[in-house]
N, C-alpha and C. Protein backbone atom coordinates (compact mmCIF):
# COMPACT_ATOMS: atom_id res chain seq x y z
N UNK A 1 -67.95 61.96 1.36
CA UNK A 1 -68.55 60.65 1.54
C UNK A 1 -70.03 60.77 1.90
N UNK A 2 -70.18 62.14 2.91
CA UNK A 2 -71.83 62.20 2.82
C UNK A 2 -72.55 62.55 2.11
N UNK A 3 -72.18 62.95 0.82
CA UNK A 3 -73.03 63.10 -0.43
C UNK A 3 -73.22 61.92 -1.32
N UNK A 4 -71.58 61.34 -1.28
CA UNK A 4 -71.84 59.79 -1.77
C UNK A 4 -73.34 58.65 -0.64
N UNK A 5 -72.95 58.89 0.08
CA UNK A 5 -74.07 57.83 1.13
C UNK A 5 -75.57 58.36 0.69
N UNK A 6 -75.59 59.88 0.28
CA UNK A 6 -77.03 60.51 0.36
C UNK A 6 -77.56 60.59 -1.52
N UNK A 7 -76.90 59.96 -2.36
CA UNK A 7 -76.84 59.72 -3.83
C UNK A 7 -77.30 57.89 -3.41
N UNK A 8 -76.29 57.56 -2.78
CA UNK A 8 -76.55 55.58 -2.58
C UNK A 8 -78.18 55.61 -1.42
N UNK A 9 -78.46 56.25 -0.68
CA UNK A 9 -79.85 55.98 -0.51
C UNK A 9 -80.62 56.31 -1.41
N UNK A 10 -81.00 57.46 -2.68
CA UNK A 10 -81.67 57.40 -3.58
C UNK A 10 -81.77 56.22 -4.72
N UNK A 11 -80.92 55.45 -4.74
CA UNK A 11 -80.39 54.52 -5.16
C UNK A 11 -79.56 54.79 -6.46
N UNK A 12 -78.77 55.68 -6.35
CA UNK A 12 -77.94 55.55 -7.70
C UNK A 12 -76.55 54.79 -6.90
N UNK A 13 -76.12 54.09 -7.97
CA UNK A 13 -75.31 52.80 -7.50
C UNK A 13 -73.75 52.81 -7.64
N UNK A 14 -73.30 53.02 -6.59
CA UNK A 14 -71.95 53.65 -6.11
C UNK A 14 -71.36 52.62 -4.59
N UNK A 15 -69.91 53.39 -5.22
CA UNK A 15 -69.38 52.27 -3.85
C UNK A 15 -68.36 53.34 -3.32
N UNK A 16 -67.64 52.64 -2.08
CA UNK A 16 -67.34 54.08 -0.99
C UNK A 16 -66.17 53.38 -0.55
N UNK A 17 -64.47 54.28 -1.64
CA UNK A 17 -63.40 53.32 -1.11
C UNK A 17 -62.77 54.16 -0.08
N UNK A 18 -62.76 53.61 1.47
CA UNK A 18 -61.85 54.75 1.87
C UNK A 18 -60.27 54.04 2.41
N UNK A 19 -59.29 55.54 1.53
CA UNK A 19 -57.96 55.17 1.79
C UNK A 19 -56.63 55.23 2.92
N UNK A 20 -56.28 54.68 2.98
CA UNK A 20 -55.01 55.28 3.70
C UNK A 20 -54.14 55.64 3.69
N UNK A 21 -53.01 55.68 4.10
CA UNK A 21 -51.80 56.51 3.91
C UNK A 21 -50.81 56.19 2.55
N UNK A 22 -51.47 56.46 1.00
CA UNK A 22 -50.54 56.19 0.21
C UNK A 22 -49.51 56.24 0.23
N UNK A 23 -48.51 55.41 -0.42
CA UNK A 23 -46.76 55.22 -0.55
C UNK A 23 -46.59 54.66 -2.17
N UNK A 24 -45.29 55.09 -2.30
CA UNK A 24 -45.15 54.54 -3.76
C UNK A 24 -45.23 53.03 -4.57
N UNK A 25 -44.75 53.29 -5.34
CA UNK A 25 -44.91 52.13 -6.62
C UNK A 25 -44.14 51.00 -5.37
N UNK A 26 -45.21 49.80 -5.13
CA UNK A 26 -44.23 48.58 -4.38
C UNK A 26 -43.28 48.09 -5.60
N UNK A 27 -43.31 48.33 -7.25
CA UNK A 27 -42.45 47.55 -7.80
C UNK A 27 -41.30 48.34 -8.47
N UNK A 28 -41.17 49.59 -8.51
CA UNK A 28 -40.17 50.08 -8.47
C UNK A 28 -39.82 50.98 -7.78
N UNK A 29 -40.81 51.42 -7.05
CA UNK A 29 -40.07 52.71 -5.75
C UNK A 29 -40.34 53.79 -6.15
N UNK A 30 -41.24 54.06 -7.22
CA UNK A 30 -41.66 55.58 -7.45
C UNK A 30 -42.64 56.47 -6.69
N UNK A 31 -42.37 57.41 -5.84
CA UNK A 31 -43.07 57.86 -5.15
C UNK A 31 -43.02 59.18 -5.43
N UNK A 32 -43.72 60.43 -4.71
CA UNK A 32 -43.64 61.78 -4.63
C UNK A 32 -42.63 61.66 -3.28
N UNK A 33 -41.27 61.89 -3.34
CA UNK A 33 -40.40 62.33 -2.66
C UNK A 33 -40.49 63.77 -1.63
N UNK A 34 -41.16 64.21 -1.78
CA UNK A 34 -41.83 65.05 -0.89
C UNK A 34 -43.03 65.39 -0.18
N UNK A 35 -43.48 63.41 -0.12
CA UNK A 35 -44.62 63.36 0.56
C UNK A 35 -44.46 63.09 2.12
N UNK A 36 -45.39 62.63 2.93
CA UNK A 36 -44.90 62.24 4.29
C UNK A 36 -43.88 61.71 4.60
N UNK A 37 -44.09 60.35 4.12
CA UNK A 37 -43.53 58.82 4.53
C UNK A 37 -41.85 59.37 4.22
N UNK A 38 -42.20 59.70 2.45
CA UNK A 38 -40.43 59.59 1.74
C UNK A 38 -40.25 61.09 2.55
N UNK A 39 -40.05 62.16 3.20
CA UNK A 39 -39.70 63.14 3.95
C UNK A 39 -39.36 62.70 5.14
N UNK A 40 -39.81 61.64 5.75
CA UNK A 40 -39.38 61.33 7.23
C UNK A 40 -37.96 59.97 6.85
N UNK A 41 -38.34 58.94 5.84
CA UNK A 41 -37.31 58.15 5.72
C UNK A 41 -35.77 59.09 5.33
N UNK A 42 -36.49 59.87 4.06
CA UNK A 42 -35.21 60.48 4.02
C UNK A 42 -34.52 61.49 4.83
N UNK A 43 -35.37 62.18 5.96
CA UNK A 43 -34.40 62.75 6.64
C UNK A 43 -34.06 62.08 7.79
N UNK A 44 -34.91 60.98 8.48
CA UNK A 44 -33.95 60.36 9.16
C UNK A 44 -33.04 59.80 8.97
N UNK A 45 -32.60 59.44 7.60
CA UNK A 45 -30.92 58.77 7.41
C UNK A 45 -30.27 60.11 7.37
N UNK A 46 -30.47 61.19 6.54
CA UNK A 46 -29.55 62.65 6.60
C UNK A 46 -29.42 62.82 7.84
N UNK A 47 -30.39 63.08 8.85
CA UNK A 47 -29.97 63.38 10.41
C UNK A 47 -29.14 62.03 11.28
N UNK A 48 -29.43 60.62 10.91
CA UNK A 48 -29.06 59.81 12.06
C UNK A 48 -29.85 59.50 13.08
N UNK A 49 -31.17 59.98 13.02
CA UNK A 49 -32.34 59.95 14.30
C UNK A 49 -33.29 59.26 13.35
N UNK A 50 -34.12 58.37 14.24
CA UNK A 50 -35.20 58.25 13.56
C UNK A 50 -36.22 57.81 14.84
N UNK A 51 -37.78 57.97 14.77
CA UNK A 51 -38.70 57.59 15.78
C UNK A 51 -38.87 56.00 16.30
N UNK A 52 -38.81 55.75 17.51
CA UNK A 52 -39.06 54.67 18.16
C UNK A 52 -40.55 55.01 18.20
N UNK A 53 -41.17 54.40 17.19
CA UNK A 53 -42.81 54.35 17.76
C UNK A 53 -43.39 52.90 17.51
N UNK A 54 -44.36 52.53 18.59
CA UNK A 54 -44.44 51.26 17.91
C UNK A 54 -45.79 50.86 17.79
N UNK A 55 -46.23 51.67 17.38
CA UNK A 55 -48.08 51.96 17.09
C UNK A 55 -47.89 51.52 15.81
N UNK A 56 -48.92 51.26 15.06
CA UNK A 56 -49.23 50.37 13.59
C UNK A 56 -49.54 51.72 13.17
N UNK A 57 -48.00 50.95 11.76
CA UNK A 57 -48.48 52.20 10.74
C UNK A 57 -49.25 51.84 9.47
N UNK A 58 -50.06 52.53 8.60
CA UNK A 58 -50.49 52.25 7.75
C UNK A 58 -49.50 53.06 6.05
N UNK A 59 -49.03 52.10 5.48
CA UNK A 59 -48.31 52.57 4.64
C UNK A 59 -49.20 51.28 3.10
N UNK A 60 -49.89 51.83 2.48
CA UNK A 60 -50.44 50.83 1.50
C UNK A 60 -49.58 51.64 0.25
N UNK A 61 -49.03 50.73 -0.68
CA UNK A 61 -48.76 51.38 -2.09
C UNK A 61 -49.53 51.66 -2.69
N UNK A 62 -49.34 52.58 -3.91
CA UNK A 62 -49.93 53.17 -4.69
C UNK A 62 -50.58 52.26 -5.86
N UNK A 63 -49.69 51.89 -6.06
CA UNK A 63 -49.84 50.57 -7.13
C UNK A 63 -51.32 49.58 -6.84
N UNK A 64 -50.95 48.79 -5.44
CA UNK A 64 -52.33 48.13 -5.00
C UNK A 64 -53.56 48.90 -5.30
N UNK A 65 -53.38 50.23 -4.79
CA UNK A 65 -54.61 51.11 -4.48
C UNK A 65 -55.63 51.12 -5.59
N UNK A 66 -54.42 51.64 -6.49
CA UNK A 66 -55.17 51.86 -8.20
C UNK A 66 -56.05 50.72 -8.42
N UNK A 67 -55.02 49.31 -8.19
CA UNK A 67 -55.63 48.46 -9.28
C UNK A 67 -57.55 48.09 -8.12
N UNK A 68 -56.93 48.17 -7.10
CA UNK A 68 -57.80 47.54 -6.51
C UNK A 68 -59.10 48.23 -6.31
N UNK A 69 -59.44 49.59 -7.02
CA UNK A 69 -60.16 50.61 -6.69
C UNK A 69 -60.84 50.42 -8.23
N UNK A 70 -59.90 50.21 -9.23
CA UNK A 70 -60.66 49.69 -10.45
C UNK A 70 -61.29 48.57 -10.55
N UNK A 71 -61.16 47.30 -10.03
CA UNK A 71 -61.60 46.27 -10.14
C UNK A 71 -62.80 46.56 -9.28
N UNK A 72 -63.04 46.73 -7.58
CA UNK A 72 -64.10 47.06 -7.21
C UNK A 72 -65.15 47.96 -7.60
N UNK A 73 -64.76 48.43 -8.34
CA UNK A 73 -65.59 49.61 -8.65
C UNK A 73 -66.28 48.66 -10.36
N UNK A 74 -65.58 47.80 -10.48
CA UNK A 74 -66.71 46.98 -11.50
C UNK A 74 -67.08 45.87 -11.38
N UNK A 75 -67.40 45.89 -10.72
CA UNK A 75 -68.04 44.57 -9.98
C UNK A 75 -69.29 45.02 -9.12
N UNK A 76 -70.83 44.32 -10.03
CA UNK A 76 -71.79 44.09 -9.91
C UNK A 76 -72.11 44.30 -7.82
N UNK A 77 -70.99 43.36 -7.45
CA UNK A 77 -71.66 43.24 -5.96
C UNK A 77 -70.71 43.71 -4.96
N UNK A 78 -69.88 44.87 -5.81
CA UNK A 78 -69.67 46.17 -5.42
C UNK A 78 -70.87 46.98 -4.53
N UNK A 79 -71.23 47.19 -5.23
CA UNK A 79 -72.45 48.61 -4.91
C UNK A 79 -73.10 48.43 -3.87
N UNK A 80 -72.59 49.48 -3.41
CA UNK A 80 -73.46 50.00 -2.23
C UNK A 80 -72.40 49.49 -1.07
N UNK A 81 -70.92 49.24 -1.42
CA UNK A 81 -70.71 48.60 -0.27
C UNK A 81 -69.16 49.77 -0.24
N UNK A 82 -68.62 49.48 1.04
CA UNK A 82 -67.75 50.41 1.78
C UNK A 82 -66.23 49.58 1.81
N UNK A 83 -65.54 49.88 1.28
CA UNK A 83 -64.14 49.32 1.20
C UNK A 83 -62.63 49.66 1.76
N UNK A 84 -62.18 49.49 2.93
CA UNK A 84 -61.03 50.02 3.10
C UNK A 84 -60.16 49.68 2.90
N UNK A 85 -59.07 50.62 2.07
CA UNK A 85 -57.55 50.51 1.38
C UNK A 85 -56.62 50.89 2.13
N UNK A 86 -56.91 49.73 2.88
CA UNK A 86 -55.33 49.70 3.91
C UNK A 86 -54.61 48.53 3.88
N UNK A 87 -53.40 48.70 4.03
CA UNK A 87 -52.40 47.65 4.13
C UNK A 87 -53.00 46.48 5.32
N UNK A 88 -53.18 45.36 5.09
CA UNK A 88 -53.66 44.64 6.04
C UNK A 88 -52.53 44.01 6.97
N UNK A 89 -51.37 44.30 6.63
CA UNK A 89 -49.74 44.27 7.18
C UNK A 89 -49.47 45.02 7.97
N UNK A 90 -49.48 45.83 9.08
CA UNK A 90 -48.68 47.58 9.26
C UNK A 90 -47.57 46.86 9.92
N UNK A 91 -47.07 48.32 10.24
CA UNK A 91 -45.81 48.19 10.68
C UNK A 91 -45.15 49.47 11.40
N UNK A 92 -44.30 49.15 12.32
CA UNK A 92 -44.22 50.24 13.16
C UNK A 92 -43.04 51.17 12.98
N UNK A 93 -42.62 52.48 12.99
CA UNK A 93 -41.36 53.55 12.31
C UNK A 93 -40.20 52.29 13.00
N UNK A 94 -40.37 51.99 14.36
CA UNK A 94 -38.99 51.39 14.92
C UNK A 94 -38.33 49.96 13.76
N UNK A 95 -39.66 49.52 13.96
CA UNK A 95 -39.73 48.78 12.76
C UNK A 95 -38.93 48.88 11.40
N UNK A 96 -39.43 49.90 10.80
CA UNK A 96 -38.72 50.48 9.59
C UNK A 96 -37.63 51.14 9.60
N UNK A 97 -37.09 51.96 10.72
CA UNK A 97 -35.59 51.92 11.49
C UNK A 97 -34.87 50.88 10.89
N UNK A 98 -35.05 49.86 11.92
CA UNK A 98 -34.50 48.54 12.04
C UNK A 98 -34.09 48.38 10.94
N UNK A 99 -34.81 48.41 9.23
CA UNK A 99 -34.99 47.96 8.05
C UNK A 99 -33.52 48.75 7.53
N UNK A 100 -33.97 50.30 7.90
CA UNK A 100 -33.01 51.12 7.12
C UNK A 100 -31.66 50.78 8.03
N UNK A 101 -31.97 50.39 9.00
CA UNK A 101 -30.01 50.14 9.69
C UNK A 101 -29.40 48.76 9.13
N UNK A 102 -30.29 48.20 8.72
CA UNK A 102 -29.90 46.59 8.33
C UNK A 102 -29.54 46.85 6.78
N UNK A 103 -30.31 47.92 6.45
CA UNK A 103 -29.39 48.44 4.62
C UNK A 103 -28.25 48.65 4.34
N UNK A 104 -28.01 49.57 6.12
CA UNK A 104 -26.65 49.96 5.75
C UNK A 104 -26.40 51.60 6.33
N UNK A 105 -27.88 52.02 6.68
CA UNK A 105 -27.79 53.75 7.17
C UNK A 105 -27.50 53.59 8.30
N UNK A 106 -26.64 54.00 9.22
CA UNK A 106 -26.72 54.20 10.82
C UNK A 106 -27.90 55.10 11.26
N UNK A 107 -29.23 54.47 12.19
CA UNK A 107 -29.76 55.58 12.24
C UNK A 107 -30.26 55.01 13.74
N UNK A 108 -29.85 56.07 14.75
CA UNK A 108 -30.47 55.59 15.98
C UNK A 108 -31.99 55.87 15.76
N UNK A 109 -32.32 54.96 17.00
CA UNK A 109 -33.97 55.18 17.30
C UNK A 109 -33.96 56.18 18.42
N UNK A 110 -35.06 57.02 18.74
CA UNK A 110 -35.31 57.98 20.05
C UNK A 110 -36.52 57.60 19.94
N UNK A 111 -37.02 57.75 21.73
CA UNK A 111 -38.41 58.10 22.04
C UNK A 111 -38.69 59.51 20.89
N UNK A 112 -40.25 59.56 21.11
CA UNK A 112 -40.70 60.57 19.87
C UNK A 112 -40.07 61.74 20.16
N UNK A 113 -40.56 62.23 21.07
CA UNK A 113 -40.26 63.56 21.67
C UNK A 113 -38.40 63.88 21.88
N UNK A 114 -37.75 63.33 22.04
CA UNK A 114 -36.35 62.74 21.75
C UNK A 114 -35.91 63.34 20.03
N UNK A 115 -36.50 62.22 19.73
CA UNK A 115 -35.88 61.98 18.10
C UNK A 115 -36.66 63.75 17.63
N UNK A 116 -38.05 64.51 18.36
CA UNK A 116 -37.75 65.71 17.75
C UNK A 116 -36.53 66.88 17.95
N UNK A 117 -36.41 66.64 19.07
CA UNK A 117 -34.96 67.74 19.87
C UNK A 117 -34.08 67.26 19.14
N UNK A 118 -33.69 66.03 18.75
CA UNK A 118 -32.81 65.91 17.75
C UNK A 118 -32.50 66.10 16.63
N UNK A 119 -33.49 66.23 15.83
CA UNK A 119 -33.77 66.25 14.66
C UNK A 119 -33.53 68.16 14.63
N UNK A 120 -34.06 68.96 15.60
CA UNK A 120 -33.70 69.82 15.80
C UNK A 120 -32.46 70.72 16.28
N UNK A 121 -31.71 69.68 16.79
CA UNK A 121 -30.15 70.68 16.96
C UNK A 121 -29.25 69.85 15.98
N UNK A 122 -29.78 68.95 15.33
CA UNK A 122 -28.61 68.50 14.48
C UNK A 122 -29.07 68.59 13.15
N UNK A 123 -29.47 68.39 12.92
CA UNK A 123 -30.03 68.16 10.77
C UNK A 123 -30.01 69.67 10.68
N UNK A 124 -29.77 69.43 9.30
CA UNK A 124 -29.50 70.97 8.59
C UNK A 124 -30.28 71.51 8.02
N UNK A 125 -31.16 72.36 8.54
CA UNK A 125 -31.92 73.13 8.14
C UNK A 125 -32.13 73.28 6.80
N UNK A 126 -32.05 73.29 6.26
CA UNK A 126 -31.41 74.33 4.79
C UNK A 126 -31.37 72.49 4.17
N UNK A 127 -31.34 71.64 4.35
CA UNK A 127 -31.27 70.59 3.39
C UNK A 127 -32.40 69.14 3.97
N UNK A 128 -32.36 69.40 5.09
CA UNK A 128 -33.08 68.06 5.72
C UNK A 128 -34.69 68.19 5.65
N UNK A 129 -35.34 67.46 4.58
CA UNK A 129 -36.45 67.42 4.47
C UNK A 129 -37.90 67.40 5.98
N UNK A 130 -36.88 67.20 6.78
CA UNK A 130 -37.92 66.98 8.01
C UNK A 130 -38.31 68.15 8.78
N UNK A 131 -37.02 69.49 8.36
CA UNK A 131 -37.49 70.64 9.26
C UNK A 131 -38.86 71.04 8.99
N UNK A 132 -39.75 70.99 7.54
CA UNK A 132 -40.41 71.92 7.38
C UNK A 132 -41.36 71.31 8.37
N UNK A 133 -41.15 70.57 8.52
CA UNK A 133 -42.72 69.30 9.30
C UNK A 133 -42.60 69.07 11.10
N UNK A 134 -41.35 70.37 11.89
CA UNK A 134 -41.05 70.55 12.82
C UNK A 134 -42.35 71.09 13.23
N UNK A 135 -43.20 71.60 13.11
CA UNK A 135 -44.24 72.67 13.62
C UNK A 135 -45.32 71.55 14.03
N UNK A 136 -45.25 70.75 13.08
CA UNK A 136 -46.01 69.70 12.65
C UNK A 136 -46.13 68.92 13.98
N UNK A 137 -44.92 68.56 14.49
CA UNK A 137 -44.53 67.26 14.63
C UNK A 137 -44.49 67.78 16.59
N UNK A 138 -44.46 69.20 16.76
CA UNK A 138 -44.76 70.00 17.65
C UNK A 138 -46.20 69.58 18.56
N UNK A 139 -46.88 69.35 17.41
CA UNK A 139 -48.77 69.47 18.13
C UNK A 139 -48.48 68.29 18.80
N UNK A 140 -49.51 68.38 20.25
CA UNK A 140 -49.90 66.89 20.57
C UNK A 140 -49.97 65.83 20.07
N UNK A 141 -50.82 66.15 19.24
CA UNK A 141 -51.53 64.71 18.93
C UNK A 141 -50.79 64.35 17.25
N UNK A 142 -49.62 65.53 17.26
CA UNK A 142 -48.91 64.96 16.07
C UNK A 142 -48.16 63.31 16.07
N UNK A 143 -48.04 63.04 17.13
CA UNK A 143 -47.07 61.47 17.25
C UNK A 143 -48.05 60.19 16.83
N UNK A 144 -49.68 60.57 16.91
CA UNK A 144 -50.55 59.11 16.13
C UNK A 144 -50.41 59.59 14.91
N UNK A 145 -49.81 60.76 14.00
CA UNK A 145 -49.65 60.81 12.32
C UNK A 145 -48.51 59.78 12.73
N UNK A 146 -48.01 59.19 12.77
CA UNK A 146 -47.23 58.49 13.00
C UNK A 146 -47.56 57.04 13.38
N UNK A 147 -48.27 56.72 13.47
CA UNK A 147 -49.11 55.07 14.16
C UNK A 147 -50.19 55.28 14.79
N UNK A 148 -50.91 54.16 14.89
CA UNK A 148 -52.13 54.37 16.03
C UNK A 148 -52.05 53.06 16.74
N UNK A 149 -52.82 52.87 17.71
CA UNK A 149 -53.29 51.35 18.72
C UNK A 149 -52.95 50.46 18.05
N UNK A 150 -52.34 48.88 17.37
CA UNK A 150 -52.38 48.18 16.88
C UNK A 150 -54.45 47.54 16.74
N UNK A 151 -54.78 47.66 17.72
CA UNK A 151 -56.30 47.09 17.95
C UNK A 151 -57.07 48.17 17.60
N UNK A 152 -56.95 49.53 17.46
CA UNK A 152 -57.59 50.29 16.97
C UNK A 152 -57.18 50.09 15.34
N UNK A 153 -56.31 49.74 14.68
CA UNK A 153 -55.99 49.49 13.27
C UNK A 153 -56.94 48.67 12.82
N UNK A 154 -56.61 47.43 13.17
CA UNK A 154 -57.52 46.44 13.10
C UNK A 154 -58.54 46.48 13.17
N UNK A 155 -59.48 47.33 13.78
CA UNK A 155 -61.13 47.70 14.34
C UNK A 155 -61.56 48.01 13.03
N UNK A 156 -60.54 49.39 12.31
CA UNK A 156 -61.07 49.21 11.14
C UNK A 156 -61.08 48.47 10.31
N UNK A 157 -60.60 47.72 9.77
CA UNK A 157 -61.05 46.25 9.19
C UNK A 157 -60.96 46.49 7.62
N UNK A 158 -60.03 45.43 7.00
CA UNK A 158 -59.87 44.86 5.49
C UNK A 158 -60.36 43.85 5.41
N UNK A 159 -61.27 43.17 6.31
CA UNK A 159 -61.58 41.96 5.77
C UNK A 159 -62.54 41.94 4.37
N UNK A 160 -63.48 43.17 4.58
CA UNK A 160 -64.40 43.10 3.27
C UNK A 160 -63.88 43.43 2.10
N UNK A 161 -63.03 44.24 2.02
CA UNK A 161 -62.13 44.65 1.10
C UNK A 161 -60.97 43.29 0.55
N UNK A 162 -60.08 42.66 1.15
CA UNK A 162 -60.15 41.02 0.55
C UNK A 162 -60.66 40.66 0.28
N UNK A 163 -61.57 40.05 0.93
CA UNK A 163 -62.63 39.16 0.56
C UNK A 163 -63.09 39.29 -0.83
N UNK A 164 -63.81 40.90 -1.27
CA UNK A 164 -63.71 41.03 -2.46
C UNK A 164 -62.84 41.23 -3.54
N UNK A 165 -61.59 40.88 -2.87
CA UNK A 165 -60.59 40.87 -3.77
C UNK A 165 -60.41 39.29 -4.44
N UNK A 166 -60.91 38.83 -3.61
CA UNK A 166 -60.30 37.11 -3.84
C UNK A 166 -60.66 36.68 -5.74
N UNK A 167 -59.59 36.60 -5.76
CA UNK A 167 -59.54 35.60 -7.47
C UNK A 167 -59.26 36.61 -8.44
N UNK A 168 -59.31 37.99 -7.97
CA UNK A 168 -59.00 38.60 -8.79
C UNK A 168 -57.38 39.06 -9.02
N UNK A 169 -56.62 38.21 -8.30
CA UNK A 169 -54.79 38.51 -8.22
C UNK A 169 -54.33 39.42 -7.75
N UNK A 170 -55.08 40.29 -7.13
CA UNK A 170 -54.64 41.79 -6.53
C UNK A 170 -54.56 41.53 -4.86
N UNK A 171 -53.19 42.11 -4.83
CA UNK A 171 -53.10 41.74 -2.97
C UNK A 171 -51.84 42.66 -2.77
N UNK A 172 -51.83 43.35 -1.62
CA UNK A 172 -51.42 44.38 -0.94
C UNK A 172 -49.81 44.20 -0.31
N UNK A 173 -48.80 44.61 -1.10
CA UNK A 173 -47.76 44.13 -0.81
C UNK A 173 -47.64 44.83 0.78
N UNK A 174 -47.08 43.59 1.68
CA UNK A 174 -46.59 44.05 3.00
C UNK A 174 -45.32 44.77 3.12
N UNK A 175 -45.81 46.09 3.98
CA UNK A 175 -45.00 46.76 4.20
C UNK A 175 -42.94 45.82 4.89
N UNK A 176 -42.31 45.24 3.91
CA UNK A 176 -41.43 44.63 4.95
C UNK A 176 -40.01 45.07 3.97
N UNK A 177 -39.13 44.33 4.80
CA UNK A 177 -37.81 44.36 3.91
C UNK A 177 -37.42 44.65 2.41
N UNK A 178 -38.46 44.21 1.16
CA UNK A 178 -38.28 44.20 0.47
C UNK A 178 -38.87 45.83 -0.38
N UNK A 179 -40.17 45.73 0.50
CA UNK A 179 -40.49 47.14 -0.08
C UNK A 179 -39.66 48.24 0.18
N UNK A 180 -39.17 48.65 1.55
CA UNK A 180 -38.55 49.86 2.19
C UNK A 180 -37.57 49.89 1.49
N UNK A 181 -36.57 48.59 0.80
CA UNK A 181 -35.54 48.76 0.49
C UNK A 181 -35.73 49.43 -1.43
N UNK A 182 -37.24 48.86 -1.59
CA UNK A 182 -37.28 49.64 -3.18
C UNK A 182 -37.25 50.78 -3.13
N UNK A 183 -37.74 51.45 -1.71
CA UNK A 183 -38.01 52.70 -1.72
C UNK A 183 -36.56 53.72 -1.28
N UNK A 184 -36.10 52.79 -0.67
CA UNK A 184 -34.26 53.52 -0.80
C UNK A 184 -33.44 53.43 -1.96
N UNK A 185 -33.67 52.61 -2.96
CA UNK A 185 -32.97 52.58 -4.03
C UNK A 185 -33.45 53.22 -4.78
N UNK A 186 -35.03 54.01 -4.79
CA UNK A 186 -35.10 54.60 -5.45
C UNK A 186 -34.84 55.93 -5.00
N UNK A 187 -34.86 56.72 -3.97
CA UNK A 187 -34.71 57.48 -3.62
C UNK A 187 -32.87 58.03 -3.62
N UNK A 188 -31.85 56.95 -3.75
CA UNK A 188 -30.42 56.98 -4.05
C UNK A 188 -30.85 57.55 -5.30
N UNK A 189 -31.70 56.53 -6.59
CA UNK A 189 -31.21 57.07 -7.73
C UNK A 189 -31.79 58.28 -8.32
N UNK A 190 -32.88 58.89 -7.16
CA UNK A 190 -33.31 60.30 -7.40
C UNK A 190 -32.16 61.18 -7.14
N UNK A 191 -31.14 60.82 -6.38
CA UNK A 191 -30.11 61.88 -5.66
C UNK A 191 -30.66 62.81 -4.75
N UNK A 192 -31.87 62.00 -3.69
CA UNK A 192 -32.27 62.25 -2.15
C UNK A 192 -31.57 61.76 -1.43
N UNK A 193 -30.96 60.36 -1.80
CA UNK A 193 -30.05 60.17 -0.44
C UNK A 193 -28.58 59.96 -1.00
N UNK A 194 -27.63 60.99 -0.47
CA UNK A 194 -26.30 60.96 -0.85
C UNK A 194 -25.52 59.64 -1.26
N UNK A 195 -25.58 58.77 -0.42
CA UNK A 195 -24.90 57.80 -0.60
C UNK A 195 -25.77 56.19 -0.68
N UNK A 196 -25.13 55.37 -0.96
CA UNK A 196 -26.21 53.96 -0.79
C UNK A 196 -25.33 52.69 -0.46
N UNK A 197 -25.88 52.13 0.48
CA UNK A 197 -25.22 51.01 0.67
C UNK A 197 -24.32 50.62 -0.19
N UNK A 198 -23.14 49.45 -0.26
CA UNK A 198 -22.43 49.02 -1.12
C UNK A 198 -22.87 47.94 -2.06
N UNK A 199 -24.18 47.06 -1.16
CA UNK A 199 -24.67 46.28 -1.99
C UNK A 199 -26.18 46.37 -2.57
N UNK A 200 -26.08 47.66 -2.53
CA UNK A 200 -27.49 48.00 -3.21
C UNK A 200 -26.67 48.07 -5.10
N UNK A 201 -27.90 48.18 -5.88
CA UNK A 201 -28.25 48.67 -7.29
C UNK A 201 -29.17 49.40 -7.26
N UNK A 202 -29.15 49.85 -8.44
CA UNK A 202 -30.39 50.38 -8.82
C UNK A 202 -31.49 49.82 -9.05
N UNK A 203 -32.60 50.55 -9.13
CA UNK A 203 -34.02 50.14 -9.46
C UNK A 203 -34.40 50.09 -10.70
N UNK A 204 -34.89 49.14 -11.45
CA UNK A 204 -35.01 49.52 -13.02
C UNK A 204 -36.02 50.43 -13.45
């Protein structure tokens, strides 16, 4: 970005999107299954644990990102200006718990430090996507990969980033019920998660 800023003071005419925590397709659930987000959903239903945190998470789809990174980027009164691609929705893991127990997964919540000892004498090594990210999840300051301040979220700010969105039909699906659940049906019909609710389908 400091080469971009030091190109935009000479004046060649550029704009500066910065992103956040990509997640998959909001309209059918296609994601990299072995990224953060889909590694922690799916092994907290395989284990039964999942994090009580209730710091704002940033989970924006992939889908929004694209379109919204093409459209700004042609537009005249673009340039020169700084855009952040974040979900202007967040939402907190307990939160998304809640979502996956109301699907149909039993999955308790633990304090952080909790849900790691757990995640550690029970999930199976050898299959549960979350061990490799034990080391991880070890460091201090590993529990804000996980959320931050609700008011520190906000500080950083989407308002300019709407704003220049307006009229152009592009808007940031909120992280809620409907998305998490695309992202479990798709992840059933990858054959990541063994089983699926009774009243789920598939994803087309």
């Amino acid at each position: 970005e400091r080469v971009v800023r030091m190109a935009r003071a000479r004046g060649i005419p550029v704009t500066i999107h910065r992103i956040g925590l990509i997640v998959g397709d909001s309209e059918r659930g296609y994601s990299n299954a072995d990224d953060f987000v889909a590694r922690i959903l799916i092994g907290c239903i395989q284990a039964g644990y999942g994090p009580d945190i209730r710091n704002a998470m940033d989970m924006t789809p992939v889908d929004f990102i694209a379109r919204a990174i093409v459209y700004l980027a042609f537009q005249p009164a673009s340039l020169g200006h700084i855009f952040h691609l974040l979900n202007p929705a967040p939402i907190t893991w307990g939160s998304i718990i809640d979502i996956v127990n109301e699907a149909g997964y039993p999955v308790e919540k633990l304090p952080f430090h909790h849900w790691i000892q757990a995640i550690e004498e029970h999930a199976n090594p050898e299959e549960n996507p979350l061990h490799p990210l034990l080391p991880f999840f070890h460091i201090s300051f590993a529990g804000r990969m996980l959320g931050i301040n609700e008011n520190a979220y906000h500080a950083l700010g989407t308002a300019n980033t709407q704003t220049a969105l307006v009229g152009s039909g592009i808007q940031c699906p909120p992280v809620d019920e409907t998305l998490i659940n695309t992202f479990l049906m798709r992840f059933v019909d990858a054959g990541r998660l063994h089983s699926a609710p009774q009243w789920m389908t598939s994803a087309p």
